[in-house]
N, C-alpha and C. Protein backbone atom coordinates (compact mmCIF):
# COMPACT_ATOMS: atom_id res chain seq x y z
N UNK A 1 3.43 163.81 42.50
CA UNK A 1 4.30 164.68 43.30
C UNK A 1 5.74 164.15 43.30
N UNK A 2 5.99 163.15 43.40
CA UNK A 2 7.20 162.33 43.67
C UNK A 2 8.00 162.80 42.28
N UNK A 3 7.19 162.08 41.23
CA UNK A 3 8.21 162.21 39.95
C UNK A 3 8.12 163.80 39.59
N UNK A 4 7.28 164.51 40.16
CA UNK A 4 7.62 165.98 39.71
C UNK A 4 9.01 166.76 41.00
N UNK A 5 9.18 166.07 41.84
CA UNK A 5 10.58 166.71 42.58
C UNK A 5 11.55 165.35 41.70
N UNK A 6 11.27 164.28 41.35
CA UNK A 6 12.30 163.70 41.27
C UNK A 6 13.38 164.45 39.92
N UNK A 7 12.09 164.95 39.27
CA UNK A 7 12.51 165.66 37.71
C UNK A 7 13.51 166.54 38.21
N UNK A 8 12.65 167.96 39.12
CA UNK A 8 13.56 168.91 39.61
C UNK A 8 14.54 168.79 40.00
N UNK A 9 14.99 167.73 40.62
CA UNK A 9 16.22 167.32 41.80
C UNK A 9 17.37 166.30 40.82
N UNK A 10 16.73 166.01 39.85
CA UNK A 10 17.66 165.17 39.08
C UNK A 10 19.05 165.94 38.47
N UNK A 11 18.69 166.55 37.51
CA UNK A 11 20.00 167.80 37.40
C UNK A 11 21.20 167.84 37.96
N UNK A 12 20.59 168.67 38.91
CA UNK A 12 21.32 169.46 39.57
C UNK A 12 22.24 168.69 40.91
N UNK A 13 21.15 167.32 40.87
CA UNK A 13 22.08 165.59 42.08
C UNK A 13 23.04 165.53 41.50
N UNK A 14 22.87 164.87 39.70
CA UNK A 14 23.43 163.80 38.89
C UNK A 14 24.88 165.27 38.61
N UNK A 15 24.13 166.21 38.62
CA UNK A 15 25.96 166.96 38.58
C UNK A 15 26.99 167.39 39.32
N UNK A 16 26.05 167.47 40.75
CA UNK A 16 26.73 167.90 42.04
C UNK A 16 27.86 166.61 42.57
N UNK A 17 26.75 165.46 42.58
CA UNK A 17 27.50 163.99 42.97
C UNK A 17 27.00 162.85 41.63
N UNK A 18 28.00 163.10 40.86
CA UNK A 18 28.03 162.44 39.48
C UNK A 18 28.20 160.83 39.79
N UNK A 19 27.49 159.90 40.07
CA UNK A 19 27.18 158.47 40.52
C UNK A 19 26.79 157.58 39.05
N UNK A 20 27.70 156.53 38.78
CA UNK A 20 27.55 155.80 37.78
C UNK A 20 26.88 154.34 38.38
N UNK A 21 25.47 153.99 37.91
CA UNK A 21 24.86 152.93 38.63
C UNK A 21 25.55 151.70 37.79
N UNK A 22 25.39 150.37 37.96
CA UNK A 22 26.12 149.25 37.28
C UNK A 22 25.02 148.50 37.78
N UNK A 23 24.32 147.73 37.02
CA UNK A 23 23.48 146.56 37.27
C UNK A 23 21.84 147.23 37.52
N UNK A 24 21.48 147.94 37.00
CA UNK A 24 19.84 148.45 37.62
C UNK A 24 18.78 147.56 37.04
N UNK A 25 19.67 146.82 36.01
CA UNK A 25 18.26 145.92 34.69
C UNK A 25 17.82 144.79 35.95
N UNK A 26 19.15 144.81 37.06
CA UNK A 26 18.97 143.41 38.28
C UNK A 26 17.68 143.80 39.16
N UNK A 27 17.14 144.82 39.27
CA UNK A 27 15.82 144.97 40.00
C UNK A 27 14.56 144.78 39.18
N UNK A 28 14.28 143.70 39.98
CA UNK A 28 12.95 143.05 38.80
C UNK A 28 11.85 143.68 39.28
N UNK A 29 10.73 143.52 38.40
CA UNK A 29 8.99 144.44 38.48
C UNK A 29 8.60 143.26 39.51
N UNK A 30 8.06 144.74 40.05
CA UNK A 30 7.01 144.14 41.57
C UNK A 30 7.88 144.51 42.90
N UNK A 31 7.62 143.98 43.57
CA UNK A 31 7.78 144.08 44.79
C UNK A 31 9.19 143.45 45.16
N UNK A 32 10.03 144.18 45.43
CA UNK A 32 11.40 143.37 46.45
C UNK A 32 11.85 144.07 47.38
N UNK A 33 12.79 144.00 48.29
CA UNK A 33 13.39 144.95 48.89
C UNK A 33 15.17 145.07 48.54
N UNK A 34 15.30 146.45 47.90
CA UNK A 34 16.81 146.82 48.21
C UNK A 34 17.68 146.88 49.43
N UNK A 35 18.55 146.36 49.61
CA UNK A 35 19.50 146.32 50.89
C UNK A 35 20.96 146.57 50.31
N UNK A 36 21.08 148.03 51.29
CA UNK A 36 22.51 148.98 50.69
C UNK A 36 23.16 149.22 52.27
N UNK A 37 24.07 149.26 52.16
CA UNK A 37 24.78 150.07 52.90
C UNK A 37 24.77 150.95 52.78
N UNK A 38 25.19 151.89 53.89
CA UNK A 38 24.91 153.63 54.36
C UNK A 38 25.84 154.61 54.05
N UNK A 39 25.79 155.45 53.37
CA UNK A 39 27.11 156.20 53.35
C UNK A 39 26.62 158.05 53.77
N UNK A 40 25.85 157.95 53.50
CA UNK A 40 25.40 159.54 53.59
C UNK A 40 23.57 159.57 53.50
N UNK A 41 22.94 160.53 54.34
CA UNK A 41 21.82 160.92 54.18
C UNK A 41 21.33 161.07 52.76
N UNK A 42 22.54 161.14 51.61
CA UNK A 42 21.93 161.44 50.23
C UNK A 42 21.62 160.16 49.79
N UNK A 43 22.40 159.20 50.08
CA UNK A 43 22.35 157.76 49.73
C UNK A 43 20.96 157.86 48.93
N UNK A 44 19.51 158.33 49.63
CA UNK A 44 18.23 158.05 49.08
C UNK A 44 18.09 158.73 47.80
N UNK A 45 18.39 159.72 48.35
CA UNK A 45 17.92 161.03 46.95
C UNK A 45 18.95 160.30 45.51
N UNK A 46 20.08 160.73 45.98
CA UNK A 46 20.51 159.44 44.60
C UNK A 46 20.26 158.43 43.97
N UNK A 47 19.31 157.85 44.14
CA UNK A 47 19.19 156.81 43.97
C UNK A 47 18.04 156.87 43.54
N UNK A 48 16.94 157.79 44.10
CA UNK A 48 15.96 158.61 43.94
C UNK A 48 15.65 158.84 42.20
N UNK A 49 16.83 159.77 42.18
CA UNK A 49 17.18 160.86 40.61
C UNK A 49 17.46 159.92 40.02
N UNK A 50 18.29 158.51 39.92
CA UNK A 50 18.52 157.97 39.21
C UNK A 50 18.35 156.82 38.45
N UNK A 51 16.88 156.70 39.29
CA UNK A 51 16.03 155.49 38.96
C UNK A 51 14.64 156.07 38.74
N UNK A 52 13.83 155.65 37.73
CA UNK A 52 12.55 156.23 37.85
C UNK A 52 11.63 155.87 38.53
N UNK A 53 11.48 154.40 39.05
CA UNK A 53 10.20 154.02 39.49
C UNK A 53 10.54 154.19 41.20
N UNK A 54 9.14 154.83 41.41
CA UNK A 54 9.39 155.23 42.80
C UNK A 54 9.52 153.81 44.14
N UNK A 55 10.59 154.49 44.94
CA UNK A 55 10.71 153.69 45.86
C UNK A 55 10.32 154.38 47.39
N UNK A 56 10.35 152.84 48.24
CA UNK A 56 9.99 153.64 49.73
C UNK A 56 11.31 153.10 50.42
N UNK A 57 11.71 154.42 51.43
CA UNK A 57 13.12 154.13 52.34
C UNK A 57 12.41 153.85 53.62
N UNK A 58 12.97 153.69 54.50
CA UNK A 58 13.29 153.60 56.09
C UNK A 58 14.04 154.62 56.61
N UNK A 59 13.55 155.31 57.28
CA UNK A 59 14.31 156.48 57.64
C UNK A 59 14.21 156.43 58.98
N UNK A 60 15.40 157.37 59.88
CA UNK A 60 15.30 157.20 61.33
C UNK A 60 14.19 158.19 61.52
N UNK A 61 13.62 158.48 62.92
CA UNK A 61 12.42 159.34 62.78
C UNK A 61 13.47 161.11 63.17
N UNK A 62 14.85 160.23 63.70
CA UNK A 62 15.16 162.24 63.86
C UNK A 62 15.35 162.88 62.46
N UNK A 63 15.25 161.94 61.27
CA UNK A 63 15.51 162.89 60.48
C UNK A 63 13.88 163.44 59.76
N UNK A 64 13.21 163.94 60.68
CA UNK A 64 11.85 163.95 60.48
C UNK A 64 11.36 165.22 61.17
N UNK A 65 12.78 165.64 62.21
CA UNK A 65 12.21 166.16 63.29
C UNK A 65 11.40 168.13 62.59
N UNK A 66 12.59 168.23 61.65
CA UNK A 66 12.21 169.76 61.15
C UNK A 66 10.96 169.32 59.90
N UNK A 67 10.15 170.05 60.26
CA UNK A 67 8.78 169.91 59.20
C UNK A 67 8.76 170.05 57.96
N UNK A 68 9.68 171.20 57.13
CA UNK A 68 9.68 171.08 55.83
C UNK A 68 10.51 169.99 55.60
N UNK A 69 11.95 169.71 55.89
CA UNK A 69 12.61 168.36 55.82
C UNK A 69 11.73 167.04 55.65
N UNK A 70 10.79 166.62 56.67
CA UNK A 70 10.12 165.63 56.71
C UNK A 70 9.12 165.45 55.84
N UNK A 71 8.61 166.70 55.18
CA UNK A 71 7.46 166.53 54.12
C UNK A 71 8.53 166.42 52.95
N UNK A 72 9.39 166.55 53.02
CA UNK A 72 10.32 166.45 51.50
C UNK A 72 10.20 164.77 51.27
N UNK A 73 10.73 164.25 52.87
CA UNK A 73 11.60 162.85 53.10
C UNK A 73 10.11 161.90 52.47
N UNK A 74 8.99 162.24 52.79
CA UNK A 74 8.03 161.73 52.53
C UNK A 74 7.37 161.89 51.05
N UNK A 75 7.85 163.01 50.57
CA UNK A 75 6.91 163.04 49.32
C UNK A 75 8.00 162.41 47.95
N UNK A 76 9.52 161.76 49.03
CA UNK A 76 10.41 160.68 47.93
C UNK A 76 10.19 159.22 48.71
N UNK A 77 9.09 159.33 49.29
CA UNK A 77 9.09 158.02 49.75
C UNK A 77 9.57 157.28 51.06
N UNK A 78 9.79 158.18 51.84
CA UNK A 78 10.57 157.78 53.35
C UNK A 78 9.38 157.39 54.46
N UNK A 79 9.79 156.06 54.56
CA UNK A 79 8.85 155.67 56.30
C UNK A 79 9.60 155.78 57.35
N UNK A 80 8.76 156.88 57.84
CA UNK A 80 9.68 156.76 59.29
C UNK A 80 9.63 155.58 60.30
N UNK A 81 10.80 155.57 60.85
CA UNK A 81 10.87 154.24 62.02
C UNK A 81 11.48 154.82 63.33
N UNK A 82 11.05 154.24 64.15
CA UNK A 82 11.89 154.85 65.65
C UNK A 82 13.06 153.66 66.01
N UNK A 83 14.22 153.72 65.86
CA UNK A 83 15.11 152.66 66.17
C UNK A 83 15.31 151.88 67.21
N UNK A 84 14.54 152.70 68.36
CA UNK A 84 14.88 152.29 69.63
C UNK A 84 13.92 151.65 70.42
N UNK A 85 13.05 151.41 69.34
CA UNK A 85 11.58 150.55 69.98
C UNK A 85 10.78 149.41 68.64
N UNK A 86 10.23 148.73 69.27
CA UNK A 86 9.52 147.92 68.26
C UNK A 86 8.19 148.28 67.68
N UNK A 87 8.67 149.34 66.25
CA UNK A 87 7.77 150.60 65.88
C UNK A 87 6.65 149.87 64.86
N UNK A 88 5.21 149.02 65.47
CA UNK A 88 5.04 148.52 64.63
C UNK A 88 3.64 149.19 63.11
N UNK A 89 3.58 150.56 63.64
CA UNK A 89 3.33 151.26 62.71
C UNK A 89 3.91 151.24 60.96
N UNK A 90 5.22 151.63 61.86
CA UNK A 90 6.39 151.45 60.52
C UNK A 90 6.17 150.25 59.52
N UNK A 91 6.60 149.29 60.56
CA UNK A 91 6.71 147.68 59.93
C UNK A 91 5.34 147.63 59.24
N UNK A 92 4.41 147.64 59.84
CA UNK A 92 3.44 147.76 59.16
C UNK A 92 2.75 148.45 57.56
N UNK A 93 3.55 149.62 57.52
CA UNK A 93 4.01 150.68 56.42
C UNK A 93 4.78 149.85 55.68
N UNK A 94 5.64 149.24 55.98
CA UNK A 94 7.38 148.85 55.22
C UNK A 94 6.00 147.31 54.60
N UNK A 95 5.40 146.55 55.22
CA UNK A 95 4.66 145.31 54.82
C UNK A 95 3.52 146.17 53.88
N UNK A 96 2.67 146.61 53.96
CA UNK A 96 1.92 147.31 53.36
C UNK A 96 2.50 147.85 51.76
N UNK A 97 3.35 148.35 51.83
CA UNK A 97 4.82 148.80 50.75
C UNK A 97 4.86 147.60 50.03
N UNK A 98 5.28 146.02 50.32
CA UNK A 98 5.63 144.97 49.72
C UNK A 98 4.20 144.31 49.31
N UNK A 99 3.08 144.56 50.06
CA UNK A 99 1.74 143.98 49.45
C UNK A 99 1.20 144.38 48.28
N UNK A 100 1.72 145.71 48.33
CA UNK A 100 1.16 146.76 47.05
C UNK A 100 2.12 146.57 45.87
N UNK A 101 3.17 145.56 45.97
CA UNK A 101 4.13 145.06 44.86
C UNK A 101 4.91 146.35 44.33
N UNK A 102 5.23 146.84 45.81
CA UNK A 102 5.94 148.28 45.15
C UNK A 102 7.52 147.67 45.77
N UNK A 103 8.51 148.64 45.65
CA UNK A 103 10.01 148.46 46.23
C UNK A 103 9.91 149.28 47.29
N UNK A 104 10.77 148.31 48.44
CA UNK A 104 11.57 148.84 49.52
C UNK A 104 12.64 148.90 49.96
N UNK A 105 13.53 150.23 49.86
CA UNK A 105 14.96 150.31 50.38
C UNK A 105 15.08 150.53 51.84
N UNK A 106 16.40 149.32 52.52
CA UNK A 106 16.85 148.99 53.74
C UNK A 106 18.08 149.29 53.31
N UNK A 107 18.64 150.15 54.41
CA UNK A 107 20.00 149.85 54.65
C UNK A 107 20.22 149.62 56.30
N UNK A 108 20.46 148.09 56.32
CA UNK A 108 20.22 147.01 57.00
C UNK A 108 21.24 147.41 57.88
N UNK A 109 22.07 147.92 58.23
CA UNK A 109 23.19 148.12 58.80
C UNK A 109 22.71 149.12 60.15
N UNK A 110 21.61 149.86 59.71
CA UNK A 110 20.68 150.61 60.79
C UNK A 110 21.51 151.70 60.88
N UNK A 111 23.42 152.04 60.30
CA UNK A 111 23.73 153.52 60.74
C UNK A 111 24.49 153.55 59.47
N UNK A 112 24.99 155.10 59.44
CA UNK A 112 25.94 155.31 58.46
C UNK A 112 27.14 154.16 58.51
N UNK A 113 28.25 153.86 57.30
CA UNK A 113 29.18 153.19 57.29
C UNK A 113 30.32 154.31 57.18
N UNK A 114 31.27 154.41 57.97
CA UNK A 114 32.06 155.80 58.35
C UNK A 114 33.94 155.08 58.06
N UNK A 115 33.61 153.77 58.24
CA UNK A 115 35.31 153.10 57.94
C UNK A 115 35.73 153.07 56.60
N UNK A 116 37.00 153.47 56.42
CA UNK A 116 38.04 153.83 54.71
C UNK A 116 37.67 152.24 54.23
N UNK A 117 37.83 151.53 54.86
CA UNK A 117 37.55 150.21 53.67
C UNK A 117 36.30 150.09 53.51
N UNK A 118 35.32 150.81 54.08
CA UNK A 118 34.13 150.35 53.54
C UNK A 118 33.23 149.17 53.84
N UNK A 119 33.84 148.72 54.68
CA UNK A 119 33.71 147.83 55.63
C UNK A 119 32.19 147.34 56.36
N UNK A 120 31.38 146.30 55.52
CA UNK A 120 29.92 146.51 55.98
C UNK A 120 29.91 145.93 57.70
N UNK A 121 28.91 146.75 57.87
CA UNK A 121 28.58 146.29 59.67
C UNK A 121 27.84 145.62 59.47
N UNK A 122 27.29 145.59 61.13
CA UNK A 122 26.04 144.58 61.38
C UNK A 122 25.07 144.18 60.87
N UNK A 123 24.26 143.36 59.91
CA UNK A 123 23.69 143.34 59.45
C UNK A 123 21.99 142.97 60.64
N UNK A 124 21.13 143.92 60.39
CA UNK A 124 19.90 144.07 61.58
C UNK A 124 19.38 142.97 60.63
N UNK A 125 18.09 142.70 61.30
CA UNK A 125 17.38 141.48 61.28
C UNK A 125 16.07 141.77 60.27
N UNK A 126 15.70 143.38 59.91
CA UNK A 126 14.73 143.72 59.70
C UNK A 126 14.90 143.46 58.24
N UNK A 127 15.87 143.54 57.28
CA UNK A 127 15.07 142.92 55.63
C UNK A 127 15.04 141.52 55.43
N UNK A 128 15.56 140.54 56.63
CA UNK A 128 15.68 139.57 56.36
C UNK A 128 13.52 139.02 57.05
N UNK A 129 13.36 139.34 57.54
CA UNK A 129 11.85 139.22 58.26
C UNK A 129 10.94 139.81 57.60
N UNK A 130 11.04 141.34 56.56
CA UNK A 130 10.36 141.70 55.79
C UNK A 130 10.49 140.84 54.48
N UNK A 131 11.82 140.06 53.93
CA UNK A 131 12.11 139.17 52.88
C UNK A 131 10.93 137.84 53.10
N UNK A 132 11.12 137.55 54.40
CA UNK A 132 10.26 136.10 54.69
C UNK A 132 8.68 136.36 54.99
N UNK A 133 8.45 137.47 55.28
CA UNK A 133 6.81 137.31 55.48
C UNK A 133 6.50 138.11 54.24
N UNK A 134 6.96 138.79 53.54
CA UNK A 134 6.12 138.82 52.59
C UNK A 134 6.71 137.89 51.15
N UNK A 135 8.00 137.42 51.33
CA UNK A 135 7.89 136.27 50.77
C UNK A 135 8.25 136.92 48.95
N UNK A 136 9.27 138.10 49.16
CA UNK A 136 9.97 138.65 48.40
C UNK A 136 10.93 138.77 47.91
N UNK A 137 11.73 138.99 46.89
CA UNK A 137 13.52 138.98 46.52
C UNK A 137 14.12 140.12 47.21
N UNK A 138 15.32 139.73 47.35
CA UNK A 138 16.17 140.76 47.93
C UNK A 138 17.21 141.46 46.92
N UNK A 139 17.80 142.55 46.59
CA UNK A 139 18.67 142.66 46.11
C UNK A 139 19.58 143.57 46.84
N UNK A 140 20.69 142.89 46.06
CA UNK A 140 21.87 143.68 46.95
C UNK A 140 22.26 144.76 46.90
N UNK A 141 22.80 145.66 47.04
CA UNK A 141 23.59 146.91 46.72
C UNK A 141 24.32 147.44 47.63
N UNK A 142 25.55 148.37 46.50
CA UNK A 142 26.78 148.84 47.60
C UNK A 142 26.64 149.92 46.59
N UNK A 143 27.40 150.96 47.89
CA UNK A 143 27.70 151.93 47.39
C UNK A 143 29.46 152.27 47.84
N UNK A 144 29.84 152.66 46.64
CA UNK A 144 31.75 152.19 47.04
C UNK A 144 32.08 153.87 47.73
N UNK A 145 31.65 154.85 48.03
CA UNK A 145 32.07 155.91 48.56
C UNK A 145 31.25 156.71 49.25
N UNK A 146 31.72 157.30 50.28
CA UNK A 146 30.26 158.42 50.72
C UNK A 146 30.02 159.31 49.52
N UNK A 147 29.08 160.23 49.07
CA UNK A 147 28.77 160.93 47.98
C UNK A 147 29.65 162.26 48.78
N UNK A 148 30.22 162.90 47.57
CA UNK A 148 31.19 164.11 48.27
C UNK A 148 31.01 164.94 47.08
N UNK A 149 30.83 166.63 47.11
CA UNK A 149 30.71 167.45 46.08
C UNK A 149 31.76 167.37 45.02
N UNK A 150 30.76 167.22 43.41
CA UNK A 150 31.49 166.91 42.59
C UNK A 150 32.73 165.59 42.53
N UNK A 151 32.72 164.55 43.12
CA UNK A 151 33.40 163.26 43.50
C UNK A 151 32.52 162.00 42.50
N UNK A 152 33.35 161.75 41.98
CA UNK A 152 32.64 160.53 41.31
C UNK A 152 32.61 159.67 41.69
N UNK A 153 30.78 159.04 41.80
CA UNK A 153 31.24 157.49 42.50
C UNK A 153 30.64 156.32 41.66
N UNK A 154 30.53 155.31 42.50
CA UNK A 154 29.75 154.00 41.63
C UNK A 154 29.17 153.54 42.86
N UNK A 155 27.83 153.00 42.14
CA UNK A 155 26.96 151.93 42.81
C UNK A 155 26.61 150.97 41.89
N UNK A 156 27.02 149.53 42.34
CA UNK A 156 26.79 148.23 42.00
C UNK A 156 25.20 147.98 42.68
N UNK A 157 24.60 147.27 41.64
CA UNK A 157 23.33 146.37 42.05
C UNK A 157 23.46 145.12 41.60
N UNK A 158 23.43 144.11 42.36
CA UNK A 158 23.62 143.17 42.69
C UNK A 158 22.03 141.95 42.16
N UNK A 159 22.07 141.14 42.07
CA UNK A 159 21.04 140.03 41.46
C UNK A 159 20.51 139.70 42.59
N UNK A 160 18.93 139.57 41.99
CA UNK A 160 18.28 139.25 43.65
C UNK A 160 18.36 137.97 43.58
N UNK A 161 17.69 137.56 45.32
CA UNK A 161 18.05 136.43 45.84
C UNK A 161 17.05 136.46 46.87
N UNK A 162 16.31 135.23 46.82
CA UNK A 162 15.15 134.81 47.79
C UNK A 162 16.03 134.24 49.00
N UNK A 163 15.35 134.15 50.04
CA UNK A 163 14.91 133.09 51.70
C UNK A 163 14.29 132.22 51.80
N UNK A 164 13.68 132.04 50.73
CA UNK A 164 12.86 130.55 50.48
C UNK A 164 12.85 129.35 51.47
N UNK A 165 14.24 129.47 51.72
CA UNK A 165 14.32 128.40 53.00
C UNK A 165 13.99 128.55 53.50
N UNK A 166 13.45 130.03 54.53
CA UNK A 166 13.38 130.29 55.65
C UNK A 166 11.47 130.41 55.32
N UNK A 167 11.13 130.01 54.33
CA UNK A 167 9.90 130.30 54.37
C UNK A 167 8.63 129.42 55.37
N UNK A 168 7.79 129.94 56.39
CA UNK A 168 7.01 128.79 56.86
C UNK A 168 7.67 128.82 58.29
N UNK A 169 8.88 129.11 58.60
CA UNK A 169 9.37 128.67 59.78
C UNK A 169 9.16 129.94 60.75
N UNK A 170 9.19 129.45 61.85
CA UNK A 170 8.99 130.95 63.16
C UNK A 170 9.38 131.64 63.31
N UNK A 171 9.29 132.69 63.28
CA UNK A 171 10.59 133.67 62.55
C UNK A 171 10.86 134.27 64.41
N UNK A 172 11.44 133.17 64.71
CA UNK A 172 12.22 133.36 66.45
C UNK A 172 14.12 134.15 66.03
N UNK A 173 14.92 134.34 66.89
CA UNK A 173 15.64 134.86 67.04
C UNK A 173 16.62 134.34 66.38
N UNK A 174 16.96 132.81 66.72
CA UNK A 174 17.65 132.22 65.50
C UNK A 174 17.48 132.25 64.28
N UNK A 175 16.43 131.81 63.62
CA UNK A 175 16.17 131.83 62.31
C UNK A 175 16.19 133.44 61.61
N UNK A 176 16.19 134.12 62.62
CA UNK A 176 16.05 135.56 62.06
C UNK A 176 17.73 135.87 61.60
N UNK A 177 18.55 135.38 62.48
CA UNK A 177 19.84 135.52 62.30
C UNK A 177 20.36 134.83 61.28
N UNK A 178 20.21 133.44 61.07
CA UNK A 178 20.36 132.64 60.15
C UNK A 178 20.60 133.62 58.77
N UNK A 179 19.08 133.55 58.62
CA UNK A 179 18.57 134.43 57.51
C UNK A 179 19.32 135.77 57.14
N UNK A 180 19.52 136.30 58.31
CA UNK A 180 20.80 138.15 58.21
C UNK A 180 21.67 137.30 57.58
N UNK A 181 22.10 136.18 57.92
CA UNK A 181 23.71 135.79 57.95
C UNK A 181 23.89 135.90 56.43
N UNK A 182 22.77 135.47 55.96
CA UNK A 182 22.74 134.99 54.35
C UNK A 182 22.49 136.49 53.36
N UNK A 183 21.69 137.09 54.15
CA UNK A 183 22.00 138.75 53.62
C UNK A 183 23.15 139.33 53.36
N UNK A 184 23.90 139.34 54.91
CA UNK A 184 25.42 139.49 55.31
C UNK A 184 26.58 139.51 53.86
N UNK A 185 26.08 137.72 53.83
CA UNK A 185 27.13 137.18 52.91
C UNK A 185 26.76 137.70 51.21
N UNK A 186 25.54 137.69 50.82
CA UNK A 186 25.26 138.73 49.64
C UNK A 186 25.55 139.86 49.06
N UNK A 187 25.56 140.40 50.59
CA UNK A 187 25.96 142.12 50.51
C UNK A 187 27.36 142.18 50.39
N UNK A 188 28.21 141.60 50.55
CA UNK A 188 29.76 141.39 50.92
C UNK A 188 30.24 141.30 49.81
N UNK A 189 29.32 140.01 49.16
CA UNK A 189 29.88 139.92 47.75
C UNK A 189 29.59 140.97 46.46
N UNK A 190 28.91 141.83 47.04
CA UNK A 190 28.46 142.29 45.84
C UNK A 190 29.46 144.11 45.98
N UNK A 191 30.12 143.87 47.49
CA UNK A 191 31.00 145.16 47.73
C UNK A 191 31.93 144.25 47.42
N UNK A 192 32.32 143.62 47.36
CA UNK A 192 34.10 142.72 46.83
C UNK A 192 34.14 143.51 45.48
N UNK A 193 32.54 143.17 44.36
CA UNK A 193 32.73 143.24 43.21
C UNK A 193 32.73 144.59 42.90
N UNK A 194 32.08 145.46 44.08
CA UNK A 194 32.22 146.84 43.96
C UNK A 194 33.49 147.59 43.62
N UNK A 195 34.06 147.35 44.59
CA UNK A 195 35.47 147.95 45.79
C UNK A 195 36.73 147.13 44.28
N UNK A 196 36.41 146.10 43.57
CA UNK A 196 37.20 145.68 42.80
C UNK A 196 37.45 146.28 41.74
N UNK A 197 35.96 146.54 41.03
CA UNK A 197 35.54 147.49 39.97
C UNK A 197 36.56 148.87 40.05
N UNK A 198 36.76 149.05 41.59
CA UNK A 198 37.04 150.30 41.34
C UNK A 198 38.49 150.52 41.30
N UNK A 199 39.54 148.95 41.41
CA UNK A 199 40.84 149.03 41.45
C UNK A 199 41.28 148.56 40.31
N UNK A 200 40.17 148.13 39.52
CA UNK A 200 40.61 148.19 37.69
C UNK A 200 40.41 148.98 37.20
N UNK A 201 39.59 150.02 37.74
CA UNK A 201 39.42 151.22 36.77
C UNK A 201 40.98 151.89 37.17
N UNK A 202 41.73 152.02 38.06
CA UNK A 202 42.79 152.09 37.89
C UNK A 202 43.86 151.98 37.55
């Protein structure tokens, strides 16, 4: 089902919001989790069309709320999560996802990114705790623009990178932060190289 909408939907994405990926050979077989920043609800579907092997997102649960919408969000791979509680269904789904040595996309930031520089926020605690218990690579990714009709953009993927350190230890409030911090600083670098890319193409 998946790769038969991904076929349909490819087209008519890749021409509407024409997105040049840079680095995709950096997501290795098996199991890791992607961590992107937010730019638009399409963020998934792009990324979707433009990669073949299927992935699972994190999605908020309002975007679930209309029924055909939510059977779409699901049949490209979306787990729903409730943001405002400790949903451990989800987590459970999102761990289940990494046991089965499949990919999981986070965008760790928990909301859209809405500032002209592009500017990553907060980084949440949740790929850094899914990184350490199941004991997976992370890779980075940015996306340098919101997707806008017919607007060309780029997305950088970034080289994964384990927590290894953090492996074994209690995954209490500090160490959970620790661990973001080191996400944080990954993701940053890999929008420097983004956001740079895009002032030499100039």
């Amino acid at each position: 089902m998946f790769h038969f909408v991904q076929c349909l939907l490819a087209l008519p994405v890749r021409l509407s919001y024409p997105t040049k990926f840079i680095g995709k050979e950096n997501i290795p077989k098996g199991a890791c989790i992607i961590a992107s920043n937010h730019t638009s609800n399409l963020d998934a579907v792009i990324l979707a069309v433009n990669t073949w092997e299927k992935k699972y997102y994190v999605a908020k649960k309002e975007l679930f709320k209309n029924k055909l919408v939510g059977s779409f969000l699901k049949s490209m791979g979306a787990i729903k999560i409730d943001r405002q509680a400790t949903d451990i269904p989800a987590i459970k789904n999102c761990m289940k996802v990494l046991k089965e040595n499949k990919k999981l996309v986070i965008f760790p930031e928990g909301t859209r990114t809405n500032n002209q520089d592009m500017q990553l926020g907060e980084v949440k605690h949740g790929v850094a705790m899914f990184a350490i218990k199941a004991k997976v690579p992370i890779v980075p990714m940015f996306i340098a623009k919101k997707p806008k009709f017919w607007r060309r953009n780029r997305v950088m993927i970034g080289k994964p990178f384990t927590l290894e350190e953090f492996y074994g230890k209690k995954l209490d409030n500090d160490v959970l932060q620790q661990a973001s911090e080191v996400v944080a600083t990954k993701m940053n670098e890999i929008r420097e190289i983004t956001l740079n890319s895009l002032t030499k193409k100039k």
